[in-house]
C-alpha atoms as a PDB file:
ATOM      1  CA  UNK A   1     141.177  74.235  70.868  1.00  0.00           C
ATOM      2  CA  UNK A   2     140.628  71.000  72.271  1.00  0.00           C
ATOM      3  CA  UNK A   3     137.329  69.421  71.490  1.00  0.00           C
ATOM      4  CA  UNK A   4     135.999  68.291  75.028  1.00  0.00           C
ATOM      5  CA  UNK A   5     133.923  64.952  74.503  1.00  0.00           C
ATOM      6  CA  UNK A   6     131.837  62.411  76.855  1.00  0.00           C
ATOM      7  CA  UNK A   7     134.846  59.522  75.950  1.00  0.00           C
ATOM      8  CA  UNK A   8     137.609  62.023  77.318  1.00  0.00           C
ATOM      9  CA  UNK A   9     135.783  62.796  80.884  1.00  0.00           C
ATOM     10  CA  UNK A  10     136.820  60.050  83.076  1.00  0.00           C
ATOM     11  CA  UNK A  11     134.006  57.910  84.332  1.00  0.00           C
ATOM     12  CA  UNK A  12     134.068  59.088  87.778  1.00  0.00           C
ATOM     13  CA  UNK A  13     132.850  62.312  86.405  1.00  0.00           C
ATOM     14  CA  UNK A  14     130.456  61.546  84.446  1.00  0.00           C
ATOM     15  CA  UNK A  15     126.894  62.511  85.449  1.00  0.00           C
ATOM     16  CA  UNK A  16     128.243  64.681  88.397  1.00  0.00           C
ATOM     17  CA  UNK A  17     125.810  67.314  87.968  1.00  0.00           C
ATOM     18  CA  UNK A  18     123.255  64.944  88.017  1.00  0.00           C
ATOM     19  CA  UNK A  19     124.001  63.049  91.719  1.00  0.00           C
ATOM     20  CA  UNK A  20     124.005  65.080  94.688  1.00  0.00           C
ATOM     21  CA  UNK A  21     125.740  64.670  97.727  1.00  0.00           C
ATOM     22  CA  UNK A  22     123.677  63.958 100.992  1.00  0.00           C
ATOM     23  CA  UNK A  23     124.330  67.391 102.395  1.00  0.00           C
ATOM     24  CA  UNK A  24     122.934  68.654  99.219  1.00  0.00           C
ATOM     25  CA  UNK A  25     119.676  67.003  99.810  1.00  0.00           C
ATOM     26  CA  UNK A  26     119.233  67.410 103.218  1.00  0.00           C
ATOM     27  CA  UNK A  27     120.137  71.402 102.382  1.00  0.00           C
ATOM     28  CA  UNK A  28     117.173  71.309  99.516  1.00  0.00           C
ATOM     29  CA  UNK A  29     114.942  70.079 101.858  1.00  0.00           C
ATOM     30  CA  UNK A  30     115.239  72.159 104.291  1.00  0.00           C
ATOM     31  CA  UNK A  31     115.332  74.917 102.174  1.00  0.00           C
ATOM     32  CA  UNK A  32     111.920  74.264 100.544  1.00  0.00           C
ATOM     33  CA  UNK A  33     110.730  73.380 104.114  1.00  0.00           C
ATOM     34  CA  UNK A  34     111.729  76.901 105.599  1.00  0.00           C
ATOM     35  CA  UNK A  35     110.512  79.002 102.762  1.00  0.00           C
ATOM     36  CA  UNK A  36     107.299  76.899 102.476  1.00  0.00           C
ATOM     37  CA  UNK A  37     106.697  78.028 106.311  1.00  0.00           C
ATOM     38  CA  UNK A  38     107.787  81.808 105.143  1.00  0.00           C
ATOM     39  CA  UNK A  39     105.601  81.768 102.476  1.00  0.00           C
ATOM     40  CA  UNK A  40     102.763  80.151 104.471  1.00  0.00           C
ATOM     41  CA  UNK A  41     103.223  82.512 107.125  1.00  0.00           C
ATOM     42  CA  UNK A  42     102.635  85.664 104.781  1.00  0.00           C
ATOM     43  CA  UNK A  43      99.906  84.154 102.850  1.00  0.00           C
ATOM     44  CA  UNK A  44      97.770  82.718 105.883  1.00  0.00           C
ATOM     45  CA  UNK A  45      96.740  86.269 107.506  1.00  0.00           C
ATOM     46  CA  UNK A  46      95.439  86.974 103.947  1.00  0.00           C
ATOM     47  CA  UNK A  47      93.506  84.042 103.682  1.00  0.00           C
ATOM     48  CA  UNK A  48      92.070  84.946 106.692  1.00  0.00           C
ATOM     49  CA  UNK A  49      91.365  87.903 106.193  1.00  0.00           C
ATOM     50  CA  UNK A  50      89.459  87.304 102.755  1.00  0.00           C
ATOM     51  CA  UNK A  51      87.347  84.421 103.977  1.00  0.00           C
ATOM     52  CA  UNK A  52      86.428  86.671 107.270  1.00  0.00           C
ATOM     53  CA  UNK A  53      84.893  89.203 104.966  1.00  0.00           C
ATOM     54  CA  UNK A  54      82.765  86.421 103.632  1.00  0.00           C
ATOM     55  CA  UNK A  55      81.702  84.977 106.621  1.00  0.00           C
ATOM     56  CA  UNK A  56      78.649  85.664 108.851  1.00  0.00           C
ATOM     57  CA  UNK A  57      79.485  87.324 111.950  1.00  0.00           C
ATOM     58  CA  UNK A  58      78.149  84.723 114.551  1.00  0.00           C
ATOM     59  CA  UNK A  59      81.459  82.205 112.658  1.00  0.00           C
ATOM     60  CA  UNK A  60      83.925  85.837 112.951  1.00  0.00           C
ATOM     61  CA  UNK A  61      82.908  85.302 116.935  1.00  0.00           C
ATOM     62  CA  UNK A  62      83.260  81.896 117.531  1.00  0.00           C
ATOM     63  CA  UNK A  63      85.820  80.745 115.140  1.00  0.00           C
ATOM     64  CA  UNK A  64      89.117  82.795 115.847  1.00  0.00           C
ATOM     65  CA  UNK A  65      90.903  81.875 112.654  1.00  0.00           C
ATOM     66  CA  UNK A  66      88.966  81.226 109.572  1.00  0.00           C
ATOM     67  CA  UNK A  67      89.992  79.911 106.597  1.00  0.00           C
ATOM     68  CA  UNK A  68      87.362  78.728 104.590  1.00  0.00           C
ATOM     69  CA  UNK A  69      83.788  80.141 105.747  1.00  0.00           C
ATOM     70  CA  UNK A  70      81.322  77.485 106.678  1.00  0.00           C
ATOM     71  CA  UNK A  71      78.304  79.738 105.715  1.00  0.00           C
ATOM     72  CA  UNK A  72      79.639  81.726 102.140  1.00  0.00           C
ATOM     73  CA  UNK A  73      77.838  85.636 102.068  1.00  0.00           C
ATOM     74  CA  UNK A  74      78.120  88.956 100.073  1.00  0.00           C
ATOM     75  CA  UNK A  75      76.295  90.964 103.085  1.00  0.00           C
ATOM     76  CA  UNK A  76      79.465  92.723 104.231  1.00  0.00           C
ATOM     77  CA  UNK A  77      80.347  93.845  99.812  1.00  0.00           C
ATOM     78  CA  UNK A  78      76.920  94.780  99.836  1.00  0.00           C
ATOM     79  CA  UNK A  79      77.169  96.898 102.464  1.00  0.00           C
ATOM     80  CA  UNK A  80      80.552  98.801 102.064  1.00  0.00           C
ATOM     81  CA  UNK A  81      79.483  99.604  98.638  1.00  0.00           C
ATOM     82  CA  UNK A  82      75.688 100.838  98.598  1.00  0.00           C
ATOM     83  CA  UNK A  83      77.938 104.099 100.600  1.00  0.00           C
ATOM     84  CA  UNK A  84      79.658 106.597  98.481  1.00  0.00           C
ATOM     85  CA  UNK A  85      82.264 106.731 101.360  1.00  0.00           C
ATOM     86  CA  UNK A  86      84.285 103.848 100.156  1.00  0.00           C
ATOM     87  CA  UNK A  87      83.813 104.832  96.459  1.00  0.00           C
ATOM     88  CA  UNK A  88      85.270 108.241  97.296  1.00  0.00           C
ATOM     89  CA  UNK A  89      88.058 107.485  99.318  1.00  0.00           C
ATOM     90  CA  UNK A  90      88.914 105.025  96.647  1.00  0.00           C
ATOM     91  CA  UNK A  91      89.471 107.685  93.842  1.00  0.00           C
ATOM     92  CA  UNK A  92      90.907 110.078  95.963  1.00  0.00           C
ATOM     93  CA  UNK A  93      93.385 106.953  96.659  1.00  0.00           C
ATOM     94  CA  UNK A  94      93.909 106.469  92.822  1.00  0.00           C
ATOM     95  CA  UNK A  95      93.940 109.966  92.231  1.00  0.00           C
ATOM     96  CA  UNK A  96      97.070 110.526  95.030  1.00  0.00           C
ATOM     97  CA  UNK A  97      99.095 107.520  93.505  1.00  0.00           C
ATOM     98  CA  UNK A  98      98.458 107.895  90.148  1.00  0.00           C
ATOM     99  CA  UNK A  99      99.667 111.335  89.597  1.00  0.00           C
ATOM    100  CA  UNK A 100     102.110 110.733  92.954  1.00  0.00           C
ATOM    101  CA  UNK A 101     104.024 107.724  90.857  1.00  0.00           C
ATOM    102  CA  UNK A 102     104.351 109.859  87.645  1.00  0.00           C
ATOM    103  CA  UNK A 103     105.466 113.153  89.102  1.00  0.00           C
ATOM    104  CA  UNK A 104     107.908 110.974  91.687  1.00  0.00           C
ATOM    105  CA  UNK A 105     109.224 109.344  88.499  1.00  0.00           C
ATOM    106  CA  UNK A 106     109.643 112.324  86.614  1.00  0.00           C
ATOM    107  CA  UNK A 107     111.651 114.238  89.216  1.00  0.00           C
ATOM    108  CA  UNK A 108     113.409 110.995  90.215  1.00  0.00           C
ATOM    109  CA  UNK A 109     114.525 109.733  86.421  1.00  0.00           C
ATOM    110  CA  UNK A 110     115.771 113.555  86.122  1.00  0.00           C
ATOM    111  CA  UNK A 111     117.724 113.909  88.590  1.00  0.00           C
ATOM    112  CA  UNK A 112     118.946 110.756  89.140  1.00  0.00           C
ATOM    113  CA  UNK A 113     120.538 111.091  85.216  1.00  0.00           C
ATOM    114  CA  UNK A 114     122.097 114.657  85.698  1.00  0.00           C
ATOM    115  CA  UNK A 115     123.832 113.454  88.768  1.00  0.00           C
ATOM    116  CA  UNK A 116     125.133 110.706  87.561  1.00  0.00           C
ATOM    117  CA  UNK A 117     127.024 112.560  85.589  1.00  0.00           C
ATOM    118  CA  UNK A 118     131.187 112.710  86.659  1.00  0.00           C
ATOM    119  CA  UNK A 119     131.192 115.932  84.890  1.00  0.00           C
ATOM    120  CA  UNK A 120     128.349 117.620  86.416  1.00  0.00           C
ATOM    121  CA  UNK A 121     129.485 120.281  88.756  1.00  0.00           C
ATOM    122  CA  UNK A 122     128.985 119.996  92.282  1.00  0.00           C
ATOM    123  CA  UNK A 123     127.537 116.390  92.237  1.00  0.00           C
ATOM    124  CA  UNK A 124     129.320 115.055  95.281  1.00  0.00           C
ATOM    125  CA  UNK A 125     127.564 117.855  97.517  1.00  0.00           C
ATOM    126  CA  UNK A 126     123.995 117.422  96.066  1.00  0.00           C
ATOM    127  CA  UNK A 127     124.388 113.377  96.193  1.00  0.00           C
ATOM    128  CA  UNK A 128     125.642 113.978 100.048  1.00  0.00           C
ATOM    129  CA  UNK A 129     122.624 115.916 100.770  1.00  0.00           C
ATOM    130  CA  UNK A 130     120.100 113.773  99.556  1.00  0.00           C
ATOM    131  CA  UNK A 131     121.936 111.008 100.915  1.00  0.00           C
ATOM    132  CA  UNK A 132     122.141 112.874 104.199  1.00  0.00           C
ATOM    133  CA  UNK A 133     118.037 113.317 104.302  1.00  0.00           C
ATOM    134  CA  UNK A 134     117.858 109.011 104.381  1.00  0.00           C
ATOM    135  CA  UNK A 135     119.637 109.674 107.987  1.00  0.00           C
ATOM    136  CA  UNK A 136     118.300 112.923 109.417  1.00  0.00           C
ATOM    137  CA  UNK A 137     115.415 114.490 108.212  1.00  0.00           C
ATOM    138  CA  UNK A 138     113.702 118.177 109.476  1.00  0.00           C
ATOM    139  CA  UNK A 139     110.671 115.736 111.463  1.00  0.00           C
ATOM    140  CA  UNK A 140     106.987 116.112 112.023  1.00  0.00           C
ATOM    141  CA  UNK A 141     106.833 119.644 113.296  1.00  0.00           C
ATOM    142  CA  UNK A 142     108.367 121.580 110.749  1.00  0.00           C
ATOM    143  CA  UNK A 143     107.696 119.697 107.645  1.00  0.00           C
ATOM    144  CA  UNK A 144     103.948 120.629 108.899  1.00  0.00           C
ATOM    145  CA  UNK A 145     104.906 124.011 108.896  1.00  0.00           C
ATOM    146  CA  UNK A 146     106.140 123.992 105.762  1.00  0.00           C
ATOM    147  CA  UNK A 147     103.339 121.978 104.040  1.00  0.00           C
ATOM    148  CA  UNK A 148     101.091 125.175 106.287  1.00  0.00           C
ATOM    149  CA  UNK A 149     103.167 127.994 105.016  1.00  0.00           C
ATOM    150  CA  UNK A 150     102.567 126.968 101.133  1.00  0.00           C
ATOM    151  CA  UNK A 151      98.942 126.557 101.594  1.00  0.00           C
ATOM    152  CA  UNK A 152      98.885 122.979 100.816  1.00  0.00           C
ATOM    153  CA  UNK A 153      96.778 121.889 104.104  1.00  0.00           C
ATOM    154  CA  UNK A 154      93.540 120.127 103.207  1.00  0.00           C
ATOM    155  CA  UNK A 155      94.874 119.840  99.734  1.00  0.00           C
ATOM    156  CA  UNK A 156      95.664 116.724  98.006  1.00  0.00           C
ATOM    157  CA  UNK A 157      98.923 117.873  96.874  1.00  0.00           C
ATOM    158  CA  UNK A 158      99.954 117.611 100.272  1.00  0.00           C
ATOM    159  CA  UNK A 159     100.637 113.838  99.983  1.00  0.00           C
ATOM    160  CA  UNK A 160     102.392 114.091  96.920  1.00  0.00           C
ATOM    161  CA  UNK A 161     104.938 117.451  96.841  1.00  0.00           C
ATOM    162  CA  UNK A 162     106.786 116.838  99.909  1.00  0.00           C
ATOM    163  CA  UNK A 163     107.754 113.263  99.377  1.00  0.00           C
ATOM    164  CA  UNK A 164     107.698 113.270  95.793  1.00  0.00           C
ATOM    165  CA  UNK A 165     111.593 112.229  95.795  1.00  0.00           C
ATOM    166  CA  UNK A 166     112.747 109.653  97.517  1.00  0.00           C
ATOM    167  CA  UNK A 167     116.462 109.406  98.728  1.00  0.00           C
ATOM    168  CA  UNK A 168     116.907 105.489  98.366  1.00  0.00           C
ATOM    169  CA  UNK A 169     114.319 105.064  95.135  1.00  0.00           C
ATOM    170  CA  UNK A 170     117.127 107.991  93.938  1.00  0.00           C
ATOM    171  CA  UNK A 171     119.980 106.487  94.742  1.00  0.00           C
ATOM    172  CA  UNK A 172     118.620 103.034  93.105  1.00  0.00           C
ATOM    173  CA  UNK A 173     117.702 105.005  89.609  1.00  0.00           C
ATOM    174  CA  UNK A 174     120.908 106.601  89.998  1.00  0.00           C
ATOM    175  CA  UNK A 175     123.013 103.684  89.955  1.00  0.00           C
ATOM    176  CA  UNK A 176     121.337 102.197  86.942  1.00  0.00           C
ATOM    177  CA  UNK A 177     121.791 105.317  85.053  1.00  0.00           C
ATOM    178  CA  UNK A 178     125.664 105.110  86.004  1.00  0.00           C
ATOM    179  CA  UNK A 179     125.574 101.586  84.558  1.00  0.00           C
ATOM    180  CA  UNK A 180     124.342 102.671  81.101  1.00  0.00           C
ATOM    181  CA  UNK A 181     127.891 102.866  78.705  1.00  0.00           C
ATOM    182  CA  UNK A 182     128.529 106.385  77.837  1.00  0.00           C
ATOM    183  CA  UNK A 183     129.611 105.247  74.332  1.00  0.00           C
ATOM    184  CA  UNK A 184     125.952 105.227  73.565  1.00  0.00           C
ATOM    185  CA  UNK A 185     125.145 108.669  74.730  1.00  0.00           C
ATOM    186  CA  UNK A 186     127.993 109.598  72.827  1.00  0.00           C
ATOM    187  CA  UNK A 187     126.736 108.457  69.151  1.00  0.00           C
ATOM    188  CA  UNK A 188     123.393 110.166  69.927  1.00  0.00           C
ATOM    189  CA  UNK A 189     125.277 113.045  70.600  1.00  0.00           C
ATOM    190  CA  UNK A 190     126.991 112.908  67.381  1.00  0.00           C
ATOM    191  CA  UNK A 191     123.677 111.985  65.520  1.00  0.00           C
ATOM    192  CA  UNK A 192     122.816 115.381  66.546  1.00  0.00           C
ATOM    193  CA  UNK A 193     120.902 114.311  69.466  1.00  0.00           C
ATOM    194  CA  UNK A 194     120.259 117.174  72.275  1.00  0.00           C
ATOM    195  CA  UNK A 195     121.093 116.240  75.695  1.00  0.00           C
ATOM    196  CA  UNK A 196     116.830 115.592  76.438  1.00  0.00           C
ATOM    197  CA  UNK A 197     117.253 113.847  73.382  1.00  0.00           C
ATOM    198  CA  UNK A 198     119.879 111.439  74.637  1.00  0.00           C
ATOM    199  CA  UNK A 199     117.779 110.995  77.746  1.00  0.00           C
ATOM    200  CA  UNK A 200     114.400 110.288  76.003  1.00  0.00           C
ATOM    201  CA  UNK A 201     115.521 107.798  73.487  1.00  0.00           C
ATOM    202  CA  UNK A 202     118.701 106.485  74.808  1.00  0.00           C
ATOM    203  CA  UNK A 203     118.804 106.119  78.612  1.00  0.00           C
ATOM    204  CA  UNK A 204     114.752 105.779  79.191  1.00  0.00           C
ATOM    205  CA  UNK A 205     114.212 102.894  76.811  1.00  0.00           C
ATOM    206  CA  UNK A 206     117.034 101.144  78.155  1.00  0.00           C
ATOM    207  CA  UNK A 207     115.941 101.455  82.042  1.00  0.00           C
ATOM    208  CA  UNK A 208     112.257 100.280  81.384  1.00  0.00           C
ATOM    209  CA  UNK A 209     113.067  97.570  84.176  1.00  0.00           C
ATOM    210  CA  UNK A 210     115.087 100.197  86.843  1.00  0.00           C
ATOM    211  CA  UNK A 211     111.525 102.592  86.513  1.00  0.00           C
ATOM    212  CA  UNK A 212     108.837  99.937  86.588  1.00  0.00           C
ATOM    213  CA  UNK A 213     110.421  98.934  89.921  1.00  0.00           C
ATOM    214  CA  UNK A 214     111.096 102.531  91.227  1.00  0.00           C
ATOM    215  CA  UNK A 215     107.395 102.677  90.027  1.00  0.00           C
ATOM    216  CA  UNK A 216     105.942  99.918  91.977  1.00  0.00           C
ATOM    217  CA  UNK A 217     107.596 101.528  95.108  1.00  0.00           C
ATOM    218  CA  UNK A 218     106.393 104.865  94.912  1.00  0.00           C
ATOM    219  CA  UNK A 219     102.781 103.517  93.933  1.00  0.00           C
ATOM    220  CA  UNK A 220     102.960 100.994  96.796  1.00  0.00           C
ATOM    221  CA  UNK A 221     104.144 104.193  98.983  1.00  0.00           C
ATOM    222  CA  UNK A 222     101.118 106.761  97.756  1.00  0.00           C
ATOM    223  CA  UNK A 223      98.877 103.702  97.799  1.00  0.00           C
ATOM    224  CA  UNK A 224      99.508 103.375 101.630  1.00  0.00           C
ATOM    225  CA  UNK A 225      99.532 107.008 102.609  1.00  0.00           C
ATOM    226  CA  UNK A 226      98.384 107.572 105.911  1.00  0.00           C
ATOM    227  CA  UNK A 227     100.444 109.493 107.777  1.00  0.00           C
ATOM    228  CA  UNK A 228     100.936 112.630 106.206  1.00  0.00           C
ATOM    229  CA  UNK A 229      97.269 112.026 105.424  1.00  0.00           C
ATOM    230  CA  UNK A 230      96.197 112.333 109.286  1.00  0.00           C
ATOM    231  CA  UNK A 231      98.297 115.236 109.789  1.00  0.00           C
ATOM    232  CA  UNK A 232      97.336 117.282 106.506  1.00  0.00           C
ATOM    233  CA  UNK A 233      93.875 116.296 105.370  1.00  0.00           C
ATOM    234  CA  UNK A 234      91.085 117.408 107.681  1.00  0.00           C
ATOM    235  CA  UNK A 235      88.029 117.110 105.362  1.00  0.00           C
ATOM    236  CA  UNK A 236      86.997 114.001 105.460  1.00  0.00           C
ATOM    237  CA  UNK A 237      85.717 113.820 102.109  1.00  0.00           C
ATOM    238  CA  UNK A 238      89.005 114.624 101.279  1.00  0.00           C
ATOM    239  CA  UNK A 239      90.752 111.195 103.015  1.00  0.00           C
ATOM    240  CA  UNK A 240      92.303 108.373 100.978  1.00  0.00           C
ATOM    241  CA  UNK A 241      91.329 104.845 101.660  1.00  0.00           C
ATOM    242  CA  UNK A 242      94.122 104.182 104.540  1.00  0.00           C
ATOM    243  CA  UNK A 243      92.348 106.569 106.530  1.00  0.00           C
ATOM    244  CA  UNK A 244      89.069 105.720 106.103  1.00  0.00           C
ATOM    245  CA  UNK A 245      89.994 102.151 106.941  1.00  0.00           C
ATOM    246  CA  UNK A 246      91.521 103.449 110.266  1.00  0.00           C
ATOM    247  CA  UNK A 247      88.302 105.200 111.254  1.00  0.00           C
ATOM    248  CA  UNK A 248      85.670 101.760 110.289  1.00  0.00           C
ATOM    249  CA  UNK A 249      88.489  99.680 112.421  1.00  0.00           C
ATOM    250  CA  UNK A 250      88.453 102.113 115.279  1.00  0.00           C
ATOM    251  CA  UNK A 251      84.630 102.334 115.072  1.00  0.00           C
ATOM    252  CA  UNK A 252      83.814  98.540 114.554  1.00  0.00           C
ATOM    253  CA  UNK A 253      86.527  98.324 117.624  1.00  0.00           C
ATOM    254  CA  UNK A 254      83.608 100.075 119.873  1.00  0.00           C
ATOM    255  CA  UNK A 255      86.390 102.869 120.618  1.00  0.00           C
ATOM    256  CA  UNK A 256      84.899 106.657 120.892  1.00  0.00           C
ATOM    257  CA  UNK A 257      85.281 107.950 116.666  1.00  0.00           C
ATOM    258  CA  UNK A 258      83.505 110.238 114.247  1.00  0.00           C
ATOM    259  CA  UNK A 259      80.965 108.201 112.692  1.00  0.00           C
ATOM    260  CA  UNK A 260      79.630 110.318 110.542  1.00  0.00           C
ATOM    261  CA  UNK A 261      82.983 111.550 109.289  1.00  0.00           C
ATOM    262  CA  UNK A 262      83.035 108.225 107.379  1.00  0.00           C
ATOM    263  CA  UNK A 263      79.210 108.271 106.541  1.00  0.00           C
ATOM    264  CA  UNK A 264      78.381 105.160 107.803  1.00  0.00           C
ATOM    265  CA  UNK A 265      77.672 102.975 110.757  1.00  0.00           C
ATOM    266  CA  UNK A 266      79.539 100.831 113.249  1.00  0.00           C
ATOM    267  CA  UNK A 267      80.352  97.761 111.080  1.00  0.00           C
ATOM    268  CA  UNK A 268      80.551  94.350 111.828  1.00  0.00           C
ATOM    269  CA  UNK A 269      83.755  92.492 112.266  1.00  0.00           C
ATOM    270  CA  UNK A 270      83.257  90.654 108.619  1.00  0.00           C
ATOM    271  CA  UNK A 271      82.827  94.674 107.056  1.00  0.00           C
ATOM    272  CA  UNK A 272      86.142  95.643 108.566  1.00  0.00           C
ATOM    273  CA  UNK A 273      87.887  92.344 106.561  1.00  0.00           C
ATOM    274  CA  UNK A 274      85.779  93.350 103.646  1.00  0.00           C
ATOM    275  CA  UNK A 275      87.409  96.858 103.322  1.00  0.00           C
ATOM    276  CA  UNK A 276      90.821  95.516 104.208  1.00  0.00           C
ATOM    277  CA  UNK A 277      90.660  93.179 101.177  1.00  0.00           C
ATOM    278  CA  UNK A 278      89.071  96.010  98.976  1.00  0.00           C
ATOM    279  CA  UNK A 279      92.141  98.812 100.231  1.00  0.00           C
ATOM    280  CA  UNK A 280      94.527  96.003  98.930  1.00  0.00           C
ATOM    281  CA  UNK A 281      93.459  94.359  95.900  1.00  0.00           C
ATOM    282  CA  UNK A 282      94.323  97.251  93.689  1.00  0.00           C
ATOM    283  CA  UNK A 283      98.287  96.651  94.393  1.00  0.00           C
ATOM    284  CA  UNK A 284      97.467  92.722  94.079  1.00  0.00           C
ATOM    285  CA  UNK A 285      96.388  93.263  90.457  1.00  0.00           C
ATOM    286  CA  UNK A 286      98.928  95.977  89.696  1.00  0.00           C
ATOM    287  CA  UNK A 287     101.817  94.083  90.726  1.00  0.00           C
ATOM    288  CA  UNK A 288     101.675  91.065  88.572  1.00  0.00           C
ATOM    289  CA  UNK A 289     102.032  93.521  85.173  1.00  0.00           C
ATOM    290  CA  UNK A 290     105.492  94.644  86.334  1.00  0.00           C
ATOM    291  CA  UNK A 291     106.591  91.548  88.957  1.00  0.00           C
ATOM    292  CA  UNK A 292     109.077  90.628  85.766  1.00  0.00           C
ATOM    293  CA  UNK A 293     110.992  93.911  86.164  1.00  0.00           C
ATOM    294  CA  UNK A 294     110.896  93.936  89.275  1.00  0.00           C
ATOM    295  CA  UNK A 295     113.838  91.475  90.474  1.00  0.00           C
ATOM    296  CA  UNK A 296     115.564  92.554  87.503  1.00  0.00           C
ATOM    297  CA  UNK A 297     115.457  96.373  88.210  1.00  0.00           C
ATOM    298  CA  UNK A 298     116.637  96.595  91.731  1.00  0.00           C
ATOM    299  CA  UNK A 299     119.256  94.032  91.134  1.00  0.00           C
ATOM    300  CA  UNK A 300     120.865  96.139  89.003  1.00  0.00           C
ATOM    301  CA  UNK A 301     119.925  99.370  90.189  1.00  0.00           C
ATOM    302  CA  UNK A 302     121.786  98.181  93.695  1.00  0.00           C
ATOM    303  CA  UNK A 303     124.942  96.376  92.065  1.00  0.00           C
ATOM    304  CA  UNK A 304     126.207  99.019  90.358  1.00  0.00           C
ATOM    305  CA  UNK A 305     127.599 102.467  91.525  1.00  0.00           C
END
């Protein structure tokens, strides 16, 4: 091979990488420009949001968008959490996703690896249906009487067991499991490996990234249940934080509500920010753990297939 030196590149090439043509520039700039704006645009209504719930409420009503308060005050933490309703709603919230994400994963991971298997029987049909159910699904009306017939109404279970697989988070896990070289499965195999074997020391450890971002959707997806919530759940000490943030908005909106379904009183505008922030910090700290699989996970998952 010929050895490929700074003497034998003529001069005009030299340092090409490092000079860019105008269009380049005026591309990077605008670039940088437009997703400063994006990301400006999604962070702002936070901000606002977070310094509203520590302002008083005489700065909520005269200043319409606030993003540092002028006057800094706890009174709207304070009052959210001397009530048990928040507290409640909260675990039933953790409760739902925790055990939502694992089962969802479980199910998923499973049957995302036995379909994407060539030899597997009958494949193409099942991956049609569940395919299908991402176009047409049965609707409102009878997946309520379904959830009715099995006795899951008022029961937690309710907002996990019907959507505890989804059709795209399948098809994502499905494609990363096709990715995996069969060569591998196939010295476990000979090792004397069983076929839950192959899958539990093999395929899982390899697709750490493809389930922490199948993961962080189906958390994300429990997390905001509110839906099948509304339709399913009619004790309200049964209700996940979602809803109970929908009935303090529609009371601190003056509209006609259930106050003492949620156990407390009309709030002020600076309570209703307050419990916004608190219903979404738990995915804020969650996310950062697994944001490096993330990218990595659905690239692949998608890519492939």
């Amino acid at each position: 091979m010929t050895n490929v030196t700074s003497a034998t590149i003529p001069l005009k090439f030299r340092g090409a990488k490092l000079r860019r043509r105008p269009g380049r520039r005026i591309f990077a700039v605008v670039n940088a420009i437009v997703l400063t704006l994006f990301a400006l645009a999604c962070v702002l209504p936070f901000v606002n949001v977070l310094a509203s719930s520590f302002a008083t409420p005489g700065e909520i009503a005269t200043t319409p968008f606030i993003l540092f308060p002028k006057t800094f005050t706890l009174d709207a933490y304070a009052y959210i959490f001397s009530t048990p309703t928040i507290f409640r709603a909260m675990g039933v919230s953790l409760f739902v996703t925790a055990a939502g994400t694992f089962i969802s994963l479980v199910l998923t991971a499973f049957m995302a690896y036995a379909l994407s298997k060539k030899h597997l029987k009958g494949r193409r049909v099942i991956n049609f249906l569940v395919v299908f159910t991402m176009l047409f699904s049965g609707g409102m009306i009878p997946t309520f009487m379904v959830v009715n017939a099995l006795g899951l109404i008022d029961s937690l279970w309710s907002l996990i067991l019907p959507v505890a697989i989804n059709a795209f988070n399948f098809v994502i896990m499905r494609s990363f499991f096709q990715g995996i070289p069969e060569s591998l499965e196939e010295a476990a195999r000979i090792d004397g490996c069983s076929e839950i074997g192959v899958f539990l020391r093999i395929v899982l450890p390899l697709s750490l990234a493809s389930i922490a971002t199948i993961g962080l959707f189906y958390a994300v997806f429990y997390w905001n249940t509110y839906q099948h919530a509304i339709l399913y759940i009619n004790d309200s000490t049964k209700w996940p934080i979602q809803v109970l943030l929908r009935q303090i908005v529609i009371v601190a909106s003056g509209m006609n509500a259930d106050e003492t379904a949620v156990d407390v009183v009309p709030p002020a505008q600076s309570v209703k920010m307050a419990v916004i922030f608190v219903a979404t910090l738990p995915m804020l700290i969650v996310y950062p753990f697994i944001q490096r699989f993330f990218v990595k996970g659905a690239l692949i998952g998608s890519v492939k297939g």
